[in-house]
Protein backbone atom coordinates (compact mmCIF):
# COMPACT_ATOMS: atom_id res chain seq x y z
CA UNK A 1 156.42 99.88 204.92
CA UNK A 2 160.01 101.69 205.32
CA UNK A 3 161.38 98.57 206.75
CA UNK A 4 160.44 96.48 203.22
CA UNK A 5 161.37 99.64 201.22
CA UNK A 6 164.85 99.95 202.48
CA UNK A 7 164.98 95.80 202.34
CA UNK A 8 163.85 96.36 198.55
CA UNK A 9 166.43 99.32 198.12
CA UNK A 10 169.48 97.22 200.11
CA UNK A 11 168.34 94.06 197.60
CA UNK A 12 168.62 96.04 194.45
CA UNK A 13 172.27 97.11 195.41
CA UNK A 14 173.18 93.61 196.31
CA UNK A 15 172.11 92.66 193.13
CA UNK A 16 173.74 95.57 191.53
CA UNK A 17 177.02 94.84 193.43
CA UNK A 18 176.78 91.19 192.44
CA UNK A 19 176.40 91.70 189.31
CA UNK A 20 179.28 94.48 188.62
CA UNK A 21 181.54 92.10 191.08
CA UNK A 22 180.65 89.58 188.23
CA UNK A 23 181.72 92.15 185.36
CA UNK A 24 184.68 92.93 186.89
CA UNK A 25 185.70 89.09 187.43
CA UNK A 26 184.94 88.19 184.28
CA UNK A 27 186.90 90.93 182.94
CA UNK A 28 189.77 90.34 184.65
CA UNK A 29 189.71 86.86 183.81
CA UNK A 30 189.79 88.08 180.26
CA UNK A 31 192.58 89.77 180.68
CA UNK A 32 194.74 87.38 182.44
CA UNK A 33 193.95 84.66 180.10
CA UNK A 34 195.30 86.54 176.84
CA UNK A 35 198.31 87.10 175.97
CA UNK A 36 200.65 89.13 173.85
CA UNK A 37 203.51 88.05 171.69
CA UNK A 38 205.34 91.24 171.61
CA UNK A 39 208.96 89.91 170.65
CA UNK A 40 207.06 88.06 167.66
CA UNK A 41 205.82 91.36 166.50
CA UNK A 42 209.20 93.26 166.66
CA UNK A 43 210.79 90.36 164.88
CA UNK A 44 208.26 90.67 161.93
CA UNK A 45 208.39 94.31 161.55
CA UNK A 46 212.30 93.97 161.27
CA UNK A 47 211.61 91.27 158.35
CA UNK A 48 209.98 94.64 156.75
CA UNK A 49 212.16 97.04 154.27
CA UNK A 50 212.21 100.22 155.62
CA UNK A 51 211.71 101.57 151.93
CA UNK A 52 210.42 99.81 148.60
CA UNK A 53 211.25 101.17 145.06
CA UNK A 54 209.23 99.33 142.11
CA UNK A 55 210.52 100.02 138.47
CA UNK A 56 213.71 101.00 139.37
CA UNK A 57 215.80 102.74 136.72
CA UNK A 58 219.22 103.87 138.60
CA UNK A 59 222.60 105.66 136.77
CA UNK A 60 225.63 106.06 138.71
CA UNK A 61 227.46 109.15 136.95
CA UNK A 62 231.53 109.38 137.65
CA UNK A 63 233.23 111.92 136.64
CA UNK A 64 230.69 112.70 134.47
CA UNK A 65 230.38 109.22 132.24
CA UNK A 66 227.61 106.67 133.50
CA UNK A 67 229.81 104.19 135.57
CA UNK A 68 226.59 102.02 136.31
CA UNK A 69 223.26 101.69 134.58
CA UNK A 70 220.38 99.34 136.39
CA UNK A 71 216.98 98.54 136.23
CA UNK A 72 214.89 96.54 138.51
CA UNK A 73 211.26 95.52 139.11
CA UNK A 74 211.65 96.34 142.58
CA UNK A 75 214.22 97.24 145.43
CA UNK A 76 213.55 97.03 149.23
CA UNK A 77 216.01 98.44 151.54
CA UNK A 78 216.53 96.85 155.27
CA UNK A 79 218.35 99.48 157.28
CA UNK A 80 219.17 97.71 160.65
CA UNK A 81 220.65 94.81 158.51
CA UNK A 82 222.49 97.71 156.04
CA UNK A 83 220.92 95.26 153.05
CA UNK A 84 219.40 96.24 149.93
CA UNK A 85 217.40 93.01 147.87
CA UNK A 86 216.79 93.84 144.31
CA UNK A 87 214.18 91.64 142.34
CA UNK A 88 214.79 90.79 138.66
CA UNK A 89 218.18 93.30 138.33
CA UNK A 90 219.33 93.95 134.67
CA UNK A 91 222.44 96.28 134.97
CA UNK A 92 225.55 97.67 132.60
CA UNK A 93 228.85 98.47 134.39
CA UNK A 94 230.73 100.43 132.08
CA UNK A 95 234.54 101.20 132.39
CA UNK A 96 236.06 104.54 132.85
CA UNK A 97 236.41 106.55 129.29
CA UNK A 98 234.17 104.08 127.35
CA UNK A 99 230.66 104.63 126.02
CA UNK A 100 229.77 100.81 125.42
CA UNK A 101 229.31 98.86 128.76
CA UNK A 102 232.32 96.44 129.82
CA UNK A 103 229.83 94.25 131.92
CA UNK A 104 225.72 93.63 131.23
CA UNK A 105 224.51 91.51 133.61
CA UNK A 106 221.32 89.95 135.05
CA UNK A 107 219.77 88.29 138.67
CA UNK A 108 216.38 86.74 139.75
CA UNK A 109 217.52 87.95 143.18
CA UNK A 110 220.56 90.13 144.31
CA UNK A 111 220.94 91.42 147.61
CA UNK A 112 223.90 93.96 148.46
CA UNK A 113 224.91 94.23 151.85
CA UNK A 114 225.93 98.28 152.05
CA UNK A 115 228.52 97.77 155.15
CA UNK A 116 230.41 95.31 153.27
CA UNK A 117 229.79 95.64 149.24
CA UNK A 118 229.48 91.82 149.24
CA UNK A 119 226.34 90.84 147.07
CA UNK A 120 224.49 87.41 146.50
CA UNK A 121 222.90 86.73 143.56
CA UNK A 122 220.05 83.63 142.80
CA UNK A 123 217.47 82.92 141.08
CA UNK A 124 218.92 82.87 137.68
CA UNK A 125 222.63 84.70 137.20
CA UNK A 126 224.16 85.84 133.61
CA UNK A 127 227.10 87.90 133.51
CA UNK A 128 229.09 88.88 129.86
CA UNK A 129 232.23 90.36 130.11
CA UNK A 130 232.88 91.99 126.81
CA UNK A 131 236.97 92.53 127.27
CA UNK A 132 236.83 88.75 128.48
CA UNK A 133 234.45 87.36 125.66
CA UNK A 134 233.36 85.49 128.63
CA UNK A 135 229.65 84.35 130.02
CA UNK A 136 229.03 83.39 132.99
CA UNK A 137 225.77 81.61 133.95
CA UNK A 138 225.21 80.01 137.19
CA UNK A 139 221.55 80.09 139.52
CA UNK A 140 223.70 81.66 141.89
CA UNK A 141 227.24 83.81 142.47
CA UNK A 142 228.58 85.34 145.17
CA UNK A 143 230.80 88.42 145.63
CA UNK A 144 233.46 89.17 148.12
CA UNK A 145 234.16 92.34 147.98
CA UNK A 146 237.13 92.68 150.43
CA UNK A 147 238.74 89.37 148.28
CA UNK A 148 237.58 91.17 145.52
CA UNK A 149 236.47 87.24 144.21
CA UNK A 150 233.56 86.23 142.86
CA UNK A 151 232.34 82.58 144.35
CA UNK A 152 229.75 79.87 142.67
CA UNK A 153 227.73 77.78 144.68
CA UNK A 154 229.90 74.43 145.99
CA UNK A 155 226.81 72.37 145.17
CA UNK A 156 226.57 73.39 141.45
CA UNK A 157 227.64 73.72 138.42
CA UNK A 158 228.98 77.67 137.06
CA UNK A 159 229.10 77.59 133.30
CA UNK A 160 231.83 79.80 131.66
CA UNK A 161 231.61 80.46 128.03
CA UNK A 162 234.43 81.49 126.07
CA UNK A 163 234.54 83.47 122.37
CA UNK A 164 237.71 81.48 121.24
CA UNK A 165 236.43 77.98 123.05
C-alpha cells in the first residue's frame, strides 16, 4: 500500500509540475511574442499641447493702452516645439496713443512659433489696415519676423484691396 501511495503522491506532482511547466511556457511565449512600440508612443504624446485654452479672450496692455486685443475658440500650446496654434483667431492691434485699432484681423488657423515671432496663418486670412485703407485676403500668409515681411503662398492668389482703387 505505501509503495502505490507514494506512486499516487509522485504522479500528482508530475502532473502538477507538468502542468505549471506548461503555464510558465505558455506564458513566456506570450511575452516574447508581443511587442511594444515605445518610440510610437513618445512621438504621439509630443503631437499633444502641453496646455489647451478654449474661448480665449487675451489683452496685451503697454504702457497702459491695450496694444493687442484677441479672441479665439481655442489655443494649444506645444512647449518642446516653442509653438502656440490658435483656432479661428479674431484680433485688433492697436498703435501706440490711439484708442481705435490700426489692424483687425482674422485666421482659420494661426500658429506662432514663440522662439522666432514668425506666424503662419490658413484656413481663411483677412487683414484691414486702417492707416493703409488696405485688405488683405488670402487662405494663407506668412510672417517673418526677423525680415519683418509678410509672405503669400507662391501657389495662390493674395488679394489686396485698396480705398482709392
Amino acid at each position: 500500500m505505501y509503495i502505490l501511495d507514494n506512486l499516487q503522491t509522485c504522479m500528482r506532482v508530475s502532473k502538477l509540475n507538468i502542468r505549471g511547466v506548461l503555464i510558465l511556457f505558455g506564458a513566456v511565449f506570450i511575452l516574447l511574442s508581443c511587442s511594444f512600440d515605445y518610440s510610437a508612443i513618445s512621438e504621439s504624446e509630443q503631437e499633444k499641447p502641453d496646455l489647451v485654452m478654449q474661448d480665449v479672450d487675451y489683452v496685451r496692455v503697454t504702457d497702459g493702452k491695450i496694444s493687442l486685443h484677441m479672441q479665439a475658440d481655442q489655443l494649444d500650446r506645444f512647449e518642446q516645439k516653442r509653438l502656440l496654434q490658435v483656432q479661428n483667431i479674431r484680433f485688433e492691434q492697436f498703435s501706440k496713443g490711439k484708442l481705435e485699432a490700426e489692424t483687425v484681423g482674422s485666421a482659420g488657423v494661426a500658429q506662432f512659433w514663440t522662439a522666432t515671432s514668425d506666424a503662419l496663418f490658413s484656413d481663411g486670412v483677412r487683414l484691414l489696415i486702417k492707416s493703409e485703407d488696405l485688405a488683405v485676403e488670402a487662405k494663407s500668409l506668412q510672417w517673418n519676423n526677423s525680415q519683418k515681411k509678410l509672405y503669400g503662398p507662391q501657389d495662390d492668389q493674395v488679394l489686396l484691396k485698396k480705398a482709392d482703387g
